[in-house]
N, C-alpha and C. Protein backbone atom coordinates (compact mmCIF):
# COMPACT_ATOMS: atom_id res chain seq x y z
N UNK A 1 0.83 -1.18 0.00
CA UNK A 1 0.00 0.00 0.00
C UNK A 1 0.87 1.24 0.00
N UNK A 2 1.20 1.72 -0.84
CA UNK A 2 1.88 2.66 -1.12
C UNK A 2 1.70 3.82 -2.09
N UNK A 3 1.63 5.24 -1.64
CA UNK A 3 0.90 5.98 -2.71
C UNK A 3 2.01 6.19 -4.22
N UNK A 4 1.30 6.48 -5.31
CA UNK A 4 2.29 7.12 -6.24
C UNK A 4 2.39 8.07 -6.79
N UNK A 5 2.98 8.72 -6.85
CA UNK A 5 3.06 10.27 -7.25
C UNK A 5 3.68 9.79 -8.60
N UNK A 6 3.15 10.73 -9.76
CA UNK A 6 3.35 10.74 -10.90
C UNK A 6 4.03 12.62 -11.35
N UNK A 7 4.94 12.43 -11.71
CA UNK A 7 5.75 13.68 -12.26
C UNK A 7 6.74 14.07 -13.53
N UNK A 8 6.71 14.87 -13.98
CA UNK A 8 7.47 15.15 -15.23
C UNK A 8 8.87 15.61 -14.57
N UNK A 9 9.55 15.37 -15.14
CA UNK A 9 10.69 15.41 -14.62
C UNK A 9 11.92 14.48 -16.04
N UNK A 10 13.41 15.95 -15.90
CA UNK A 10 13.99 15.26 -17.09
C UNK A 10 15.15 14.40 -16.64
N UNK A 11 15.63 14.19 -15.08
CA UNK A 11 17.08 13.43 -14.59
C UNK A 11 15.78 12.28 -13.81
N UNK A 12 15.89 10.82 -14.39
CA UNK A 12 15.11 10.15 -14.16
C UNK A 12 16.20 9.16 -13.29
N UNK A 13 17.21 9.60 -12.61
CA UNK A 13 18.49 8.56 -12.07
C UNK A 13 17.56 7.70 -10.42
N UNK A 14 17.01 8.45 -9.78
CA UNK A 14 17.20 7.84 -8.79
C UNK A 14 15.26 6.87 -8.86
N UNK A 15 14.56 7.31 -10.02
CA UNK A 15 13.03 6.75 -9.90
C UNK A 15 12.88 5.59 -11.07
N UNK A 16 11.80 4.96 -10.90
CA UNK A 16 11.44 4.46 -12.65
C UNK A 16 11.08 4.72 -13.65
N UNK A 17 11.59 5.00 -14.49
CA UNK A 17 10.92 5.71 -15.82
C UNK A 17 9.97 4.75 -16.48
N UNK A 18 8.77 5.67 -16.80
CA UNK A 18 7.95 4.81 -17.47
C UNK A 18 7.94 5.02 -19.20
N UNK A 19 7.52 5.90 -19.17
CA UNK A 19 7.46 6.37 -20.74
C UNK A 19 8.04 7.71 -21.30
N UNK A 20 8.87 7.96 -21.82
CA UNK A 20 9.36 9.61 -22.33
C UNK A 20 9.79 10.58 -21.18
N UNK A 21 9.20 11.07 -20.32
CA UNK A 21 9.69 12.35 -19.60
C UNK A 21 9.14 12.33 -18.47
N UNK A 22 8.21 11.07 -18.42
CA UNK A 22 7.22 10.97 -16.89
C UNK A 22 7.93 10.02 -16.44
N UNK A 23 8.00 10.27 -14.85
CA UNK A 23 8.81 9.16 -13.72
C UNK A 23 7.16 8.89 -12.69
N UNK A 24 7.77 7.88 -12.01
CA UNK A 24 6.69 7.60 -11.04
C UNK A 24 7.72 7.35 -9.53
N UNK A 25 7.52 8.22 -8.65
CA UNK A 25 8.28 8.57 -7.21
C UNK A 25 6.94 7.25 -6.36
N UNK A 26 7.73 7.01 -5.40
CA UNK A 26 6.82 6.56 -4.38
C UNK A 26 6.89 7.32 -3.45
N UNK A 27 5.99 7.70 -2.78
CA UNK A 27 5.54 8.59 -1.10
C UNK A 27 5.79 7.50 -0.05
N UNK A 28 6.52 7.54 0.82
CA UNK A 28 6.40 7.34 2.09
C UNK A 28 5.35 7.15 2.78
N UNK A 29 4.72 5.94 3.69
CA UNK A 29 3.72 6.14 4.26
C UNK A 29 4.13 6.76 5.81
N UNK A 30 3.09 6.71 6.17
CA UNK A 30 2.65 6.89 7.99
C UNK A 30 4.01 6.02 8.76
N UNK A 31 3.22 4.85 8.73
CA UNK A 31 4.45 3.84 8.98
C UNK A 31 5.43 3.93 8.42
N UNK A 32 6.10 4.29 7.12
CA UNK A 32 7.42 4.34 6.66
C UNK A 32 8.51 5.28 7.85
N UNK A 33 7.68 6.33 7.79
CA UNK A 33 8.17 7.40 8.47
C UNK A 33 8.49 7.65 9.73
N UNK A 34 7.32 6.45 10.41
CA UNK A 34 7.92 6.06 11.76
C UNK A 34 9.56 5.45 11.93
N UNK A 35 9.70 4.83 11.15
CA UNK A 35 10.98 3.98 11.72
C UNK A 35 12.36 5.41 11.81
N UNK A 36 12.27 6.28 11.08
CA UNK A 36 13.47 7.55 11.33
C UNK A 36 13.29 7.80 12.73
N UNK A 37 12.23 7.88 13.57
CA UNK A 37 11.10 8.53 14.59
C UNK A 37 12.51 8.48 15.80
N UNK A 38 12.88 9.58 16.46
CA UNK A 38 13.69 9.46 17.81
C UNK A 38 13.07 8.35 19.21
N UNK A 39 13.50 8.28 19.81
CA UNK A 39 12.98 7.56 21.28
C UNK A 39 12.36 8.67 22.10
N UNK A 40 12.90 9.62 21.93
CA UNK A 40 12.01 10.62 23.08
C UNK A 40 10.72 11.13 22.05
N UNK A 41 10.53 10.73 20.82
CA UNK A 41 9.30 11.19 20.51
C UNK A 41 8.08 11.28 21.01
N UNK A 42 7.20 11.14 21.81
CA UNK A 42 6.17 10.85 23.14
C UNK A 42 5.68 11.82 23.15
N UNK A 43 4.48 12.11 23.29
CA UNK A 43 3.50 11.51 22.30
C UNK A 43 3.39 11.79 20.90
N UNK A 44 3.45 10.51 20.14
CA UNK A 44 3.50 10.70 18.75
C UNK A 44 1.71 10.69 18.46
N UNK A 45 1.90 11.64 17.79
CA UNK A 45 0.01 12.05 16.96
C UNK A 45 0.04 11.17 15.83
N UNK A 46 -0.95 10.34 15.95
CA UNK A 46 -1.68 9.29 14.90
C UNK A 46 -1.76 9.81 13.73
N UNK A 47 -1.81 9.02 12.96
CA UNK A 47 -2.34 8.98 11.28
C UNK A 47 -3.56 10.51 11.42
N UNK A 48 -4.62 10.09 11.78
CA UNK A 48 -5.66 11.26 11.65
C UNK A 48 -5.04 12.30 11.99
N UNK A 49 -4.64 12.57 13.65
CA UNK A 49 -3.86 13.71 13.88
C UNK A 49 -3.13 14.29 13.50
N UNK A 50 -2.28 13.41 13.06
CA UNK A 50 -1.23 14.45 12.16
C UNK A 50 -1.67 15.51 10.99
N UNK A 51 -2.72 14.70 10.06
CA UNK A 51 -3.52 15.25 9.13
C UNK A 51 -3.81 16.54 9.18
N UNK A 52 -5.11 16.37 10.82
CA UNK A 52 -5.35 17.48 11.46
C UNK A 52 -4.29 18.43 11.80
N UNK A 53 -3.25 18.47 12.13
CA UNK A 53 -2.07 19.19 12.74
C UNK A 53 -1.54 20.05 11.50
N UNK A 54 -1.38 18.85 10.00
CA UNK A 54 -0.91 19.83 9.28
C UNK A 54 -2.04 20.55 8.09
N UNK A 55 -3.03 20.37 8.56
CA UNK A 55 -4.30 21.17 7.98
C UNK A 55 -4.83 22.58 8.61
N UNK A 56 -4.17 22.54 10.11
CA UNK A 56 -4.23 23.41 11.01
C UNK A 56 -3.08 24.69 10.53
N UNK A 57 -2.01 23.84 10.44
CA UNK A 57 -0.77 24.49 10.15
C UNK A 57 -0.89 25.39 8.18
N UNK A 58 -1.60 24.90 7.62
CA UNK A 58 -1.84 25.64 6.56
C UNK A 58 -2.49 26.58 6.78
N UNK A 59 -3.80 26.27 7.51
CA UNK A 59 -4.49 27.59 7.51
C UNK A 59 -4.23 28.34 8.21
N UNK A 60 -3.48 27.97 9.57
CA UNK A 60 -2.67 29.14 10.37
C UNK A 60 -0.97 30.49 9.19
N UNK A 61 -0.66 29.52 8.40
CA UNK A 61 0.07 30.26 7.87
C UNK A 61 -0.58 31.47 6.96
N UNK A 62 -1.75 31.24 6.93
CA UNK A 62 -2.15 32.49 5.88
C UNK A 62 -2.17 33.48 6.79
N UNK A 63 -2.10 33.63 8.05
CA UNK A 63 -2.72 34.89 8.71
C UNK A 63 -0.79 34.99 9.69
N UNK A 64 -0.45 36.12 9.27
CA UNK A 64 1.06 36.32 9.45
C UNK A 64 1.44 36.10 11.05
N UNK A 65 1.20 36.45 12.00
CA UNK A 65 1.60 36.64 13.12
C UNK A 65 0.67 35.00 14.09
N UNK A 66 0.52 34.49 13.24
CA UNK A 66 -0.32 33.06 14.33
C UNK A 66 0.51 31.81 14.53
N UNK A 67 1.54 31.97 13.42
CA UNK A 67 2.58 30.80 12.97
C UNK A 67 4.12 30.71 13.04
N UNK A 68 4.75 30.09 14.56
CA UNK A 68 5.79 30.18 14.70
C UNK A 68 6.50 29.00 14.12
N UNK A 69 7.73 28.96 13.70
CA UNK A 69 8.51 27.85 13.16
C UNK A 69 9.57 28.02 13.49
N UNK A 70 10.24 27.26 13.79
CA UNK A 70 11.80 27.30 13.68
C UNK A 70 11.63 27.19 15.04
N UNK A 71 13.03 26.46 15.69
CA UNK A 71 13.65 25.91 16.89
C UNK A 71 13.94 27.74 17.81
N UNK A 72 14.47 28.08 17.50
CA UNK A 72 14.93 29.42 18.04
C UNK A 72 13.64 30.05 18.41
N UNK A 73 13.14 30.51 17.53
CA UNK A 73 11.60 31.59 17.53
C UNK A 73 10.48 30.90 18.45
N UNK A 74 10.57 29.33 18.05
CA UNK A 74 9.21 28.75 19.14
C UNK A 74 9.61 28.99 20.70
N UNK A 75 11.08 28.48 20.31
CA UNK A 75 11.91 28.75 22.12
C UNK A 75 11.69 29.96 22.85
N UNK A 76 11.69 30.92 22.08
CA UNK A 76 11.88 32.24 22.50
C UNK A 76 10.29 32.86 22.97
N UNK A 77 9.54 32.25 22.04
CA UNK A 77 8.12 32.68 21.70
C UNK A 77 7.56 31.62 23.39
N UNK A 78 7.95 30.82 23.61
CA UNK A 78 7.48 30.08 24.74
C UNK A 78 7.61 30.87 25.98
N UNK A 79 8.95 30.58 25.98
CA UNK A 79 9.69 31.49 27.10
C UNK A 79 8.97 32.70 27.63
N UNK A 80 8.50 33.62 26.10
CA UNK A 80 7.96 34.91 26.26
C UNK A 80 6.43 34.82 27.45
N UNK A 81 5.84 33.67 26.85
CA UNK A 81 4.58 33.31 27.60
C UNK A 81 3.31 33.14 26.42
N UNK A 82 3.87 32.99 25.30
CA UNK A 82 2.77 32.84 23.99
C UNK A 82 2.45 31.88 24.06
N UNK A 83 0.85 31.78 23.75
CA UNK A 83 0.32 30.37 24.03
C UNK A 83 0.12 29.71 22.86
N UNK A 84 -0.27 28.07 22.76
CA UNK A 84 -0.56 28.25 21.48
C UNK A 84 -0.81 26.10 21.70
N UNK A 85 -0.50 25.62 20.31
CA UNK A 85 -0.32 24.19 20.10
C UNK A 85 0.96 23.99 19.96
N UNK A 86 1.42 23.08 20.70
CA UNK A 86 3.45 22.75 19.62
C UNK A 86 3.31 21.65 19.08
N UNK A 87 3.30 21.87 17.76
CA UNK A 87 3.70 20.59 17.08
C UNK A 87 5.88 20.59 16.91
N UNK A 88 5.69 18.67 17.08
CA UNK A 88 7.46 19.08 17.17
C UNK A 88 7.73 17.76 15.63
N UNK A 89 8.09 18.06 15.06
CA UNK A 89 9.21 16.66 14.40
C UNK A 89 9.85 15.50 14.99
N UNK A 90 9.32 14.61 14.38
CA UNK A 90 9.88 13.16 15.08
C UNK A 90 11.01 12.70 14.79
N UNK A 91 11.79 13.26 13.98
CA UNK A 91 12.77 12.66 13.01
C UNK A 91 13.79 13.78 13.06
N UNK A 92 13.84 14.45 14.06
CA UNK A 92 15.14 15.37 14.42
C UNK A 92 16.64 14.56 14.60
N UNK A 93 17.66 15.14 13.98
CA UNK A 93 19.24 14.78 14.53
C UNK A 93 20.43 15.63 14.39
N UNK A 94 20.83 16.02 15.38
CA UNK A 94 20.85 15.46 16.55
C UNK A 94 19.63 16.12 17.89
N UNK A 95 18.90 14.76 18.46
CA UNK A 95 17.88 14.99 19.18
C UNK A 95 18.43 16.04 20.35
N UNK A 96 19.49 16.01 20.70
CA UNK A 96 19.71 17.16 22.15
C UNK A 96 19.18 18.24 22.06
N UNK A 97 19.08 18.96 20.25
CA UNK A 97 18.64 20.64 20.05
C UNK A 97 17.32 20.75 20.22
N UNK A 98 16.56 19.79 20.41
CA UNK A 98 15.35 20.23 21.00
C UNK A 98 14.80 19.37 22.09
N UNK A 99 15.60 18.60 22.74
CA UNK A 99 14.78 17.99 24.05
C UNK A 99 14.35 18.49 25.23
N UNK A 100 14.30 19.55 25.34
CA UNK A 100 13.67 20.48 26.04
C UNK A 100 12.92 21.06 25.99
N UNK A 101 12.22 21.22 24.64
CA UNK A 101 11.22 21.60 24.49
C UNK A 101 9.86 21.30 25.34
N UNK A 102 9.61 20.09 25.40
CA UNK A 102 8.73 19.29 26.08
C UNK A 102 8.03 19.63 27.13
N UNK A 103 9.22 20.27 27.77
CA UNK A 103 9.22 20.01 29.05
C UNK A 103 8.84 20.92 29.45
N UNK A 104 9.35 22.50 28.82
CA UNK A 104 8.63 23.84 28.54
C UNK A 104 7.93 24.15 28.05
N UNK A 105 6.35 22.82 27.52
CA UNK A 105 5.45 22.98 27.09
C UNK A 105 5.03 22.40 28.27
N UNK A 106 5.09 21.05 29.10
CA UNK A 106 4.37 20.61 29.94
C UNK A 106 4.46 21.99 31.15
N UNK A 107 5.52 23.10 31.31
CA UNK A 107 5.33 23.62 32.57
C UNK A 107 4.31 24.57 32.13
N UNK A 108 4.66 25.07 31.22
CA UNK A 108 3.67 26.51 30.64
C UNK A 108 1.89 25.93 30.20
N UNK A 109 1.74 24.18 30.54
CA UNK A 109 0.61 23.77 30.11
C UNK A 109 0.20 23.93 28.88
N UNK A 110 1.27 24.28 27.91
CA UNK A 110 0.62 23.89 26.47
C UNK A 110 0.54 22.39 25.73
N UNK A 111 -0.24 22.26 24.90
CA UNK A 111 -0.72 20.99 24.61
C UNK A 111 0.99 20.76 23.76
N UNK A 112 1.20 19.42 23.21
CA UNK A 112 1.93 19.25 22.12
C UNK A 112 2.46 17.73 21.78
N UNK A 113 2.47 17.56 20.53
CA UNK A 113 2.77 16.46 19.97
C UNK A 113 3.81 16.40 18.95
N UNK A 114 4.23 14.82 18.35
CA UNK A 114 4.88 15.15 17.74
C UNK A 114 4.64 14.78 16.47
N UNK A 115 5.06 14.76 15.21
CA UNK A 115 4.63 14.08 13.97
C UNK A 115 6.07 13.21 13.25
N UNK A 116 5.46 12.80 12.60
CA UNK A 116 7.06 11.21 11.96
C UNK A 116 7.46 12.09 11.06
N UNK A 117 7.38 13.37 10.70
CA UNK A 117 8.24 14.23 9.97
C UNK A 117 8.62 15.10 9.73
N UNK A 118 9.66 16.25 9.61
CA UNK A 118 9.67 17.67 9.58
C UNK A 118 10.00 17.51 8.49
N UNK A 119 9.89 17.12 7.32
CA UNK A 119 9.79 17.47 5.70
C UNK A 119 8.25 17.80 5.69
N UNK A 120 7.56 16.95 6.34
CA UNK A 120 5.86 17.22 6.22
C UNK A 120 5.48 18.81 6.80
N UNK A 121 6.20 18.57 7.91
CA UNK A 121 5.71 20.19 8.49
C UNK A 121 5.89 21.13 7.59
N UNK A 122 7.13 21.29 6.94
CA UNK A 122 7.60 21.64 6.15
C UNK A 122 6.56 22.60 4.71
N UNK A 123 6.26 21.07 4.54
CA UNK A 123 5.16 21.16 3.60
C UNK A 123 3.97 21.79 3.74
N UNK A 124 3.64 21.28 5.11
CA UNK A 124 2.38 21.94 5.43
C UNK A 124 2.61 23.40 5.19
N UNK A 125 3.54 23.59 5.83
CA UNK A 125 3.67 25.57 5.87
C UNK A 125 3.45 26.13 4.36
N UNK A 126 3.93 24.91 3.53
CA UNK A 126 3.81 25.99 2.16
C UNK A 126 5.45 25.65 1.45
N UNK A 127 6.28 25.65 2.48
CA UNK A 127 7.94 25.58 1.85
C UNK A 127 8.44 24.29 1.89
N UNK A 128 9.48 24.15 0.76
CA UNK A 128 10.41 23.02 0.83
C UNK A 128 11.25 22.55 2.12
N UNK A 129 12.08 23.61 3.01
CA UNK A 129 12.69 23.10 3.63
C UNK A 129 11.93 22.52 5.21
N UNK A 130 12.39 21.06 5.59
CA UNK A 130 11.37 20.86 6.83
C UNK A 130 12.01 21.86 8.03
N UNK A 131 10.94 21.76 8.94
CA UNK A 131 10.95 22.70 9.93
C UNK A 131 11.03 21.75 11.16
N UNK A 132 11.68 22.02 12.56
CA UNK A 132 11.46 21.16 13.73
C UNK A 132 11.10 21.63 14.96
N UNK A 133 10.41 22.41 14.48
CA UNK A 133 9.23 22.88 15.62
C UNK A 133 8.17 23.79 15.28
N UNK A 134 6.53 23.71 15.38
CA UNK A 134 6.03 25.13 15.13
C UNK A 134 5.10 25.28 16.20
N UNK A 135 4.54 26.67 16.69
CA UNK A 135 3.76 27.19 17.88
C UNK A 135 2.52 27.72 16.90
N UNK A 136 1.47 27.34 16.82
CA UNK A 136 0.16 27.69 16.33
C UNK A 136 -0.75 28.37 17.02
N UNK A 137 -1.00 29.55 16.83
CA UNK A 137 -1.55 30.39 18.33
C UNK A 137 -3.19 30.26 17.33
N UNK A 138 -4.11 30.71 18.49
CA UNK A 138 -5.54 30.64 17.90
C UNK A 138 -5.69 31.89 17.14
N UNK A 139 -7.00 31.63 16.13
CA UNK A 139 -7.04 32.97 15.68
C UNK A 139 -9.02 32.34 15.05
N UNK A 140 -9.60 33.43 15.26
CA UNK A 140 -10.86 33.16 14.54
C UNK A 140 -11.49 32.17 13.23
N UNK A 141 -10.60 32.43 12.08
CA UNK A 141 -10.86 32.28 10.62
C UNK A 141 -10.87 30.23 11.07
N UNK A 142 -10.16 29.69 12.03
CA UNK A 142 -9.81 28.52 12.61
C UNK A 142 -9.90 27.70 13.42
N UNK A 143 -10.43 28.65 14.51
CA UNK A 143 -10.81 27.98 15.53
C UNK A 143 -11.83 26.82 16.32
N UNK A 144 -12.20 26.61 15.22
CA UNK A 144 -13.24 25.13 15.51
C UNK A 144 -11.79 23.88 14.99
N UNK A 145 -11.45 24.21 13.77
CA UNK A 145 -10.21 22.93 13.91
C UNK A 145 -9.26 23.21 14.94
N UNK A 146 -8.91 24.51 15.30
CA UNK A 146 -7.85 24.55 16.57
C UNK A 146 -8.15 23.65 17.72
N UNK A 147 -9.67 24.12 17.68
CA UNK A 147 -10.26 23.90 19.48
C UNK A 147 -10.63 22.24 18.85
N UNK A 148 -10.77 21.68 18.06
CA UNK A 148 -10.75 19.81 17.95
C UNK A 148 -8.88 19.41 18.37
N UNK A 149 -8.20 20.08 17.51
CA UNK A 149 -6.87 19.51 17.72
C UNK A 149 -6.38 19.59 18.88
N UNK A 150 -6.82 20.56 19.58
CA UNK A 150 -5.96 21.08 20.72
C UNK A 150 -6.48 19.72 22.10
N UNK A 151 -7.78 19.98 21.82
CA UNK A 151 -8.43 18.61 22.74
C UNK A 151 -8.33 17.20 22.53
N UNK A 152 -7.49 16.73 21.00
CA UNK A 152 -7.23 16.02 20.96
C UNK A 152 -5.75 16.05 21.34
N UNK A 153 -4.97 16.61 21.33
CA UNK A 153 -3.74 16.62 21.71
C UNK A 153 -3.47 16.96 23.43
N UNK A 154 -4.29 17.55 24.36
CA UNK A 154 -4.59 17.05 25.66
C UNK A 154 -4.81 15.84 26.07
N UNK A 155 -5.74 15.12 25.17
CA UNK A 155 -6.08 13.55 25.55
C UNK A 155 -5.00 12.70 25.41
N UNK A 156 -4.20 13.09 24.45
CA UNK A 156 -2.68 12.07 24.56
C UNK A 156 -2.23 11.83 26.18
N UNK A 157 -1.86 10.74 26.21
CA UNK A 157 -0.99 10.61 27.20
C UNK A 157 0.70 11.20 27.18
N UNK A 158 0.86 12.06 28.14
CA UNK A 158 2.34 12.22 28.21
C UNK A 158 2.68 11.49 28.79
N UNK A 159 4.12 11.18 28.64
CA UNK A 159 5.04 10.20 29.27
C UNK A 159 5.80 10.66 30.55
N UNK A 160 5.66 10.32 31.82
CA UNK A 160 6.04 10.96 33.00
C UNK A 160 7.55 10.57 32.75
């Protein structure tokens, strides 16, 4: 079960070429993506959730000031006392640059999870390069998917 992405494309070295100028890439699943996944990942957000997380994360990027990214800015943005969702990347290395995060979400009581990829987050935002951390603050245009994700990401169990 594996999805396929179909693309034009003219350096066909690393896919299968089928016919003339079209390649066929395979996508990664859910499970593929787990196995990169760190050990301190806890709690990892499910198949659905994640969905939700990066459907959240699109529509939070249209509205400029709701969408933090990057390791530095979420840190800083926490610290400050901004509230929000943290989604983190599961597939960080080396894991030390953000294992703290966590922990400064459990004191400040913000919700947060993690997902099996920061190429996905990445994506979600709109850009190529992945990202390994973002702070999603509420905002109107959103807030019925905020206020589902956010209560689903309370119900996770953290890991004491």
């Amino acid at each position: 079960m594996v999805k396929v992405k179909v693309e034009r494309s003219e350096d066909a070295d690393a896919s299968v070429q089928v016919s003339g100028d079209v390649t066929i890439k395979e996508e990664e699943t859910y499970d593929d993506k787990l196995v990169f996944v760190n050990a301190i990942a806890k709690p990892m957000a499910g198949k659905k959730l994640s969905k939700k997380c990066y459907k959240l994360v699109k529509k939070a990027m249209k509205h400029k000031t709701y969408l933090r990214n990057g390791l530095k800015d979420v840190q800083t943005r926490l610290r400050k006392g901004e509230t929000g969702i943290c989604i983190f990347a599961g597939d960080v290395t080396p894991v030390d640059i953000m294992c703290h995060l966590p922990a400064v979400c459990e004191e400040k009581g913000i919700p947060y999870a993690y997902t099996p990829s920061r190429a996905d987050l990445g994506a979600a935002m709109g850009v190529k390069r992945g990202t390994v951390a973002l702070l999603v603050r509420q905002n109107d245009d959103y807030k019925d998917l905020y206020d589902e994700v956010k209560e689903e990401l309370s119900a996770l169990n953290i890991p004491v």
